[in-house]
Protein backbone atom coordinates (compact mmCIF):
# COMPACT_ATOMS: atom_id res chain seq x y z
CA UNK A 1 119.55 126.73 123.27
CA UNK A 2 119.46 129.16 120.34
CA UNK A 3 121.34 126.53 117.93
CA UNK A 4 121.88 122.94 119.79
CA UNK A 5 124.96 121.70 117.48
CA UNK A 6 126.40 125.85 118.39
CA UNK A 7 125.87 125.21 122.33
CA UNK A 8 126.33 121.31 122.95
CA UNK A 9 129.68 121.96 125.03
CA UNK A 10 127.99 124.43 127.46
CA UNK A 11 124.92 121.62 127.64
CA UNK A 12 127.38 118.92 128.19
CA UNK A 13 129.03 120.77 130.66
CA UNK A 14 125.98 121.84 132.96
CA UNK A 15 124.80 117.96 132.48
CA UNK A 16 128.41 116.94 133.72
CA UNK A 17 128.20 118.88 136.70
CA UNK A 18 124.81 118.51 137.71
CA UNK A 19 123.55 115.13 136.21
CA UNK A 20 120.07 115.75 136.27
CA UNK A 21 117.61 112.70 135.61
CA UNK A 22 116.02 114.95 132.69
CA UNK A 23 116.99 118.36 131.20
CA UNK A 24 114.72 119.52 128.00
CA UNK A 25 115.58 122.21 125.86
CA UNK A 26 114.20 124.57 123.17
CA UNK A 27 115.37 126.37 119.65
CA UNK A 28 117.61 123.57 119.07
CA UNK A 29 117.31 124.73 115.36
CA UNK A 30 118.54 121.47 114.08
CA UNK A 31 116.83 118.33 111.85
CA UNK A 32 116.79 115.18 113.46
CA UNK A 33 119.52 114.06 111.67
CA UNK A 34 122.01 116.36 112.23
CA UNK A 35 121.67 116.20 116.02
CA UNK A 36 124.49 115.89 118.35
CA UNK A 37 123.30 112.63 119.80
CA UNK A 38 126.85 110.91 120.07
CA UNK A 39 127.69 114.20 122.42
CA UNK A 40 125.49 113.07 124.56
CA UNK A 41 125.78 109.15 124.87
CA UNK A 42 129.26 109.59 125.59
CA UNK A 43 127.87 110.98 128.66
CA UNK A 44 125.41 108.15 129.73
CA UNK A 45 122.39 110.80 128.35
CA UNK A 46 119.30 109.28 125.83
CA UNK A 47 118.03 112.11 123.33
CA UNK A 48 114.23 112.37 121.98
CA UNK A 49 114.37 115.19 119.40
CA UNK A 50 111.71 116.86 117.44
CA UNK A 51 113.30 119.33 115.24
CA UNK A 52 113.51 121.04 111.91
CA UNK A 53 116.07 122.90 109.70
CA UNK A 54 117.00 126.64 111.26
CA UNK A 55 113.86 127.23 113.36
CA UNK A 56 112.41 126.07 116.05
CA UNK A 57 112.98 122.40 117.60
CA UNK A 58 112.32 120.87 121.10
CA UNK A 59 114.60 117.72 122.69
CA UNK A 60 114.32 115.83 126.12
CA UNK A 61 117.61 114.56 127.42
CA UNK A 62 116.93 111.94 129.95
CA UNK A 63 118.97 109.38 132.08
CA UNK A 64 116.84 106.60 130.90
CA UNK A 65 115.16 106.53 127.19
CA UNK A 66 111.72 108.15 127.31
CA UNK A 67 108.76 105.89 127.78
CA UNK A 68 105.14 106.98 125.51
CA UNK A 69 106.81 109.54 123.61
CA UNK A 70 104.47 112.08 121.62
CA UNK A 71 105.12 114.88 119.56
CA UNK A 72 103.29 118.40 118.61
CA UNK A 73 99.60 119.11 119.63
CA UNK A 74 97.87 116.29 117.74
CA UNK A 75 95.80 118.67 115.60
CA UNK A 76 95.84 118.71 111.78
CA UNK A 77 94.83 122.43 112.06
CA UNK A 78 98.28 123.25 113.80
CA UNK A 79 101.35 122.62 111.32
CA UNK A 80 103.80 120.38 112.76
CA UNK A 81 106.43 123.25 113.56
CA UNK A 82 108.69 120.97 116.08
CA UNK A 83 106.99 123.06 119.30
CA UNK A 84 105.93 120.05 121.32
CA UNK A 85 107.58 116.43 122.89
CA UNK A 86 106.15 114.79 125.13
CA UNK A 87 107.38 111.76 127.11
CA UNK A 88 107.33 110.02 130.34
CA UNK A 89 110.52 109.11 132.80
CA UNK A 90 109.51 106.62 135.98
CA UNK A 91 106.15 107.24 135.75
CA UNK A 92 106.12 111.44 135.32
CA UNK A 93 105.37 113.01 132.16
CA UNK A 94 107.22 115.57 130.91
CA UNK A 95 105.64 117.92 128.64
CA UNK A 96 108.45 120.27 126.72
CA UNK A 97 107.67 123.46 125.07
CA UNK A 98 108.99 126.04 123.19
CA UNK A 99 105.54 128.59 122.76
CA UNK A 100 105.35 130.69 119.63
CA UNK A 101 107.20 134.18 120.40
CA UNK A 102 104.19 135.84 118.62
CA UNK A 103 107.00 138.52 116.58
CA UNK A 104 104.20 141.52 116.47
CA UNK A 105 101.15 142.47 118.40
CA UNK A 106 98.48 142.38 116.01
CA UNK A 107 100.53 140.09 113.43
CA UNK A 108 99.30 136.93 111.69
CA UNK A 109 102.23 135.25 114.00
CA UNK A 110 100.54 137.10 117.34
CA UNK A 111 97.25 135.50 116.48
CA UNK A 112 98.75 132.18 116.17
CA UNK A 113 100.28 132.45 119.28
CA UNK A 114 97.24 132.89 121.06
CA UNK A 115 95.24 130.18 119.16
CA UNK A 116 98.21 128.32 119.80
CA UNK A 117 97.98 128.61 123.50
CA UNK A 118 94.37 127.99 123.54
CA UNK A 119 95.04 124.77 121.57
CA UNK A 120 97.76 123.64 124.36
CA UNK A 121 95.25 124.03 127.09
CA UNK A 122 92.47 122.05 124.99
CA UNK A 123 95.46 119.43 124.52
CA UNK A 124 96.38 119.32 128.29
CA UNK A 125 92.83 118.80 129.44
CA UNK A 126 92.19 116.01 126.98
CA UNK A 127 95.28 113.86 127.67
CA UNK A 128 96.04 114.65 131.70
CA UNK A 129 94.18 115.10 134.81
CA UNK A 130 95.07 117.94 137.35
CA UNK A 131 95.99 114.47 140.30
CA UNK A 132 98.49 112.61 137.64
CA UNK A 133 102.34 113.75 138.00
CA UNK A 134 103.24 116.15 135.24
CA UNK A 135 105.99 118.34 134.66
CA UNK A 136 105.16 121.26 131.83
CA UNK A 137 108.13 123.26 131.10
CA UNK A 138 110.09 125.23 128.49
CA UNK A 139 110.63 128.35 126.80
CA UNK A 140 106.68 129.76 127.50
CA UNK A 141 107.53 133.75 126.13
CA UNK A 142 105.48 135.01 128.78
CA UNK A 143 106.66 137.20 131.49
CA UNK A 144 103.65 136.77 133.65
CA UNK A 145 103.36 139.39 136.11
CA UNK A 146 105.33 142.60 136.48
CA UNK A 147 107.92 140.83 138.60
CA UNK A 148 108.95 138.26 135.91
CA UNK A 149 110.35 141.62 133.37
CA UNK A 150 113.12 144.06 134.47
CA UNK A 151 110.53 147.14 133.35
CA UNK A 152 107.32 146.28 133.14
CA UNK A 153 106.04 149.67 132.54
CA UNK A 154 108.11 150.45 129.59
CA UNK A 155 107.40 146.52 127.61
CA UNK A 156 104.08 146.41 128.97
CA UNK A 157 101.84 145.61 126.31
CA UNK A 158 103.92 144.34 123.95
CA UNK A 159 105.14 141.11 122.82
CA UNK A 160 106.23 138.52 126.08
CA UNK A 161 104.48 140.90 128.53
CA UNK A 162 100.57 141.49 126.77
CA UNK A 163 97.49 141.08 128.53
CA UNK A 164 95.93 138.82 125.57
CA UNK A 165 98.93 136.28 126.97
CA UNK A 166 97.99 136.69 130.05
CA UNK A 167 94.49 135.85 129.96
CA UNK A 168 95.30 132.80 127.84
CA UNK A 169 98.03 131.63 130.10
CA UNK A 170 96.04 131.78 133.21
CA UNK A 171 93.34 129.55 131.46
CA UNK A 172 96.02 126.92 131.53
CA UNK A 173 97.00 127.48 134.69
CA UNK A 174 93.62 127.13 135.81
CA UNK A 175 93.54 123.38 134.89
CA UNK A 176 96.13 122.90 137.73
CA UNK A 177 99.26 123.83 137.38
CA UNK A 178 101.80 125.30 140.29
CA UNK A 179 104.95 127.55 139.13
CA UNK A 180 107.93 125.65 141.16
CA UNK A 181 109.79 128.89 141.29
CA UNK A 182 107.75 131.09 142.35
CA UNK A 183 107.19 128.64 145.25
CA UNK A 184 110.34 129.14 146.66
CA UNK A 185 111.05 132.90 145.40
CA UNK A 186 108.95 135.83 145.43
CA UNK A 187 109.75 139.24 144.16
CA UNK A 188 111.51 140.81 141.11
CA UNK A 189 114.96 140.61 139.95
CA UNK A 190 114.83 137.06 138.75
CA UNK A 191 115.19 136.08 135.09
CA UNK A 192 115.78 133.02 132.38
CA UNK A 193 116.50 135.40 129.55
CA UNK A 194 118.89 138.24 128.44
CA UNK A 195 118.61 140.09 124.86
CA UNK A 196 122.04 139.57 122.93
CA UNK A 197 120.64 143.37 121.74
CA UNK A 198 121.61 144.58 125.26
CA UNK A 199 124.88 144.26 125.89
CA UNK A 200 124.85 144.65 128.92
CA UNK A 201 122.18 143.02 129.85
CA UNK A 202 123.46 140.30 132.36
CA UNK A 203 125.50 142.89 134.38
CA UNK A 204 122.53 145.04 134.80
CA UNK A 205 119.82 142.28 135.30
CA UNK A 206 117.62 143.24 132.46
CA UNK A 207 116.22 140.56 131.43
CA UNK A 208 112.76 138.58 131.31
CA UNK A 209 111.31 135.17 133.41
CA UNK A 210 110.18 133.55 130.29
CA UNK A 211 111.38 129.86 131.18
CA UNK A 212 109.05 128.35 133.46
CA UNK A 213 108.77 124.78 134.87
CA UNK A 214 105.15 124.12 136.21
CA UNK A 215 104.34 121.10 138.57
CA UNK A 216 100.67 119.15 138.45
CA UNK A 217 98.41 119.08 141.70
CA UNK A 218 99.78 115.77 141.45
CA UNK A 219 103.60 116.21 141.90
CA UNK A 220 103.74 119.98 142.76
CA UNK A 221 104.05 118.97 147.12
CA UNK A 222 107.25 116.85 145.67
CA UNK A 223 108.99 119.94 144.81
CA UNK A 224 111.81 120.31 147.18
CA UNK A 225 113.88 123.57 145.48
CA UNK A 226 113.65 125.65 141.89
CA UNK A 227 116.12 128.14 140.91
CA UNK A 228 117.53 129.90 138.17
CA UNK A 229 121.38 129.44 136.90
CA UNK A 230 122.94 132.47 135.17
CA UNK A 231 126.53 130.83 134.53
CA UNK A 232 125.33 129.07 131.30
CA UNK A 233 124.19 132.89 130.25
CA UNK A 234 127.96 133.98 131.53
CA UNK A 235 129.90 131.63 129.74
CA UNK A 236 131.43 132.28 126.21
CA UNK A 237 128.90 132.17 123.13
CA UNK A 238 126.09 131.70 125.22
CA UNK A 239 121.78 131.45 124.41
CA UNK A 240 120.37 134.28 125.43
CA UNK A 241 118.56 131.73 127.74
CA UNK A 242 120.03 130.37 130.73
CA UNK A 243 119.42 127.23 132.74
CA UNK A 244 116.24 126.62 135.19
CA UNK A 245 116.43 123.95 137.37
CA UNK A 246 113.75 121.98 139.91
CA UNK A 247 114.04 118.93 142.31
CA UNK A 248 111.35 116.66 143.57
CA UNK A 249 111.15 114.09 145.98
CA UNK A 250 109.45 111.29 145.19
């Protein structure tokens, strides 16, 4: 959301119109005490917030209040930078995350991005099998293959599009995961994510799949339908993220 107390009206708005069961969002940039949470009870929506002051933070909004609610990876070697919350709505768990961008190939911040990665998959193995119903999703800052970024020949190796992400992002896939868009849509020309640099960026579709929602062995044949939104991305003040969506039928 690039700023949660900045963007709350566009949030309420999408959840007014759509009124998912669970919508999670990243960036929310905002201690737990200064979060909008009357905004959204007003509504009928529960919060679950894991943030901190001006960086980072991760929230599930949910229908009904979040059942076995964890935060972060569980590891004293990873600081506690508000990246992970994890919680469980009628028996699915939703895991919501908002990866490390990684800043600079090569960087101190790179390499923790890739450790960091590494550390998720460790943390998804230990706590969930590949047949349970899971729902991983979030701001991931990988655009996978060359379909998922407007130019992949011009960002290729670089931050969001490096083959060290890659490598550790298909390990995690490996443990079981399905990507619920690309079940229903194939090909380039579809992206979660717009640089404010480019001004034009919307108009011309230049932009990056970096949002992802990923479905378990065990819940992936419930997905009915997964598409991206661009009106939140349209609408005045936006995130430079817009909305991704899924269904399942359960």
């Amino acid at each position: 959301m690039n700023s949660i107390r900045l963007r709350a009206p566009i949030v309420q708005e999408w959840l007014a119109e759509h009124e998912p069961d669970v919508m999670v969002v990243q960036e929310t940039k905002c201690e737990d005490s200064k979060f909008p949470l009357a905004d959204f009870e007003e509504i009928g929506y529960h919060c679950t917030i894991h943030g901190q002051k001006g960086f980072n933070g991760v929230a599930i909004i949910s229908r009904e209040p979040l059942q076995r609610v964890s935060l972060g990876l569980g590891d004293p070697l990873f600081p506690e930078d508000c990246r992970v919350i994890i919680g469980e709505v009628d028996g699915v768990a939703i895991i919501n995350t908002y990866v490390p961008n990684g800043t600079q190939v090569g960087s101190d911040k790179w390499d923790y991005k890739l450790r960091w990665l590494e550390r998720f998959r460790t943390m998804i193995a230990e706590r969930f099998r590949p047949s349970d119903p899971v729902i991983w999703m979030g701001d991931i800052n990988i655009a996978p293959t060359p379909d998922d970024v407007y130019n992949s020949a011009k960002v290729y190796g670089k931050v969001g599009h490096h083959p060290d992400e890659f490598s550790r992002l298909d390990a995690i896939m490996d443990w079981g995961w399905s990507d619920c868009f690309r079940r229903f849509t194939q090909g380039p020309g579809h992206y979660t994510y717009f640089d404010y640099v480019i001004t034009t960026s919307v108009q011309r579709n230049q932009g990056w799949r970096i949002d992802h929602i990923y479905a378990s062995e065990g819940l992936a044949g419930a997905c009915t339908a997964c598409q991206i939104d661009l009106e939140p991305r349209r609408m005045d003040k936006p995130s430079d993220h817009t909305v991704v969506w899924a269904e399942f039928d359960r």
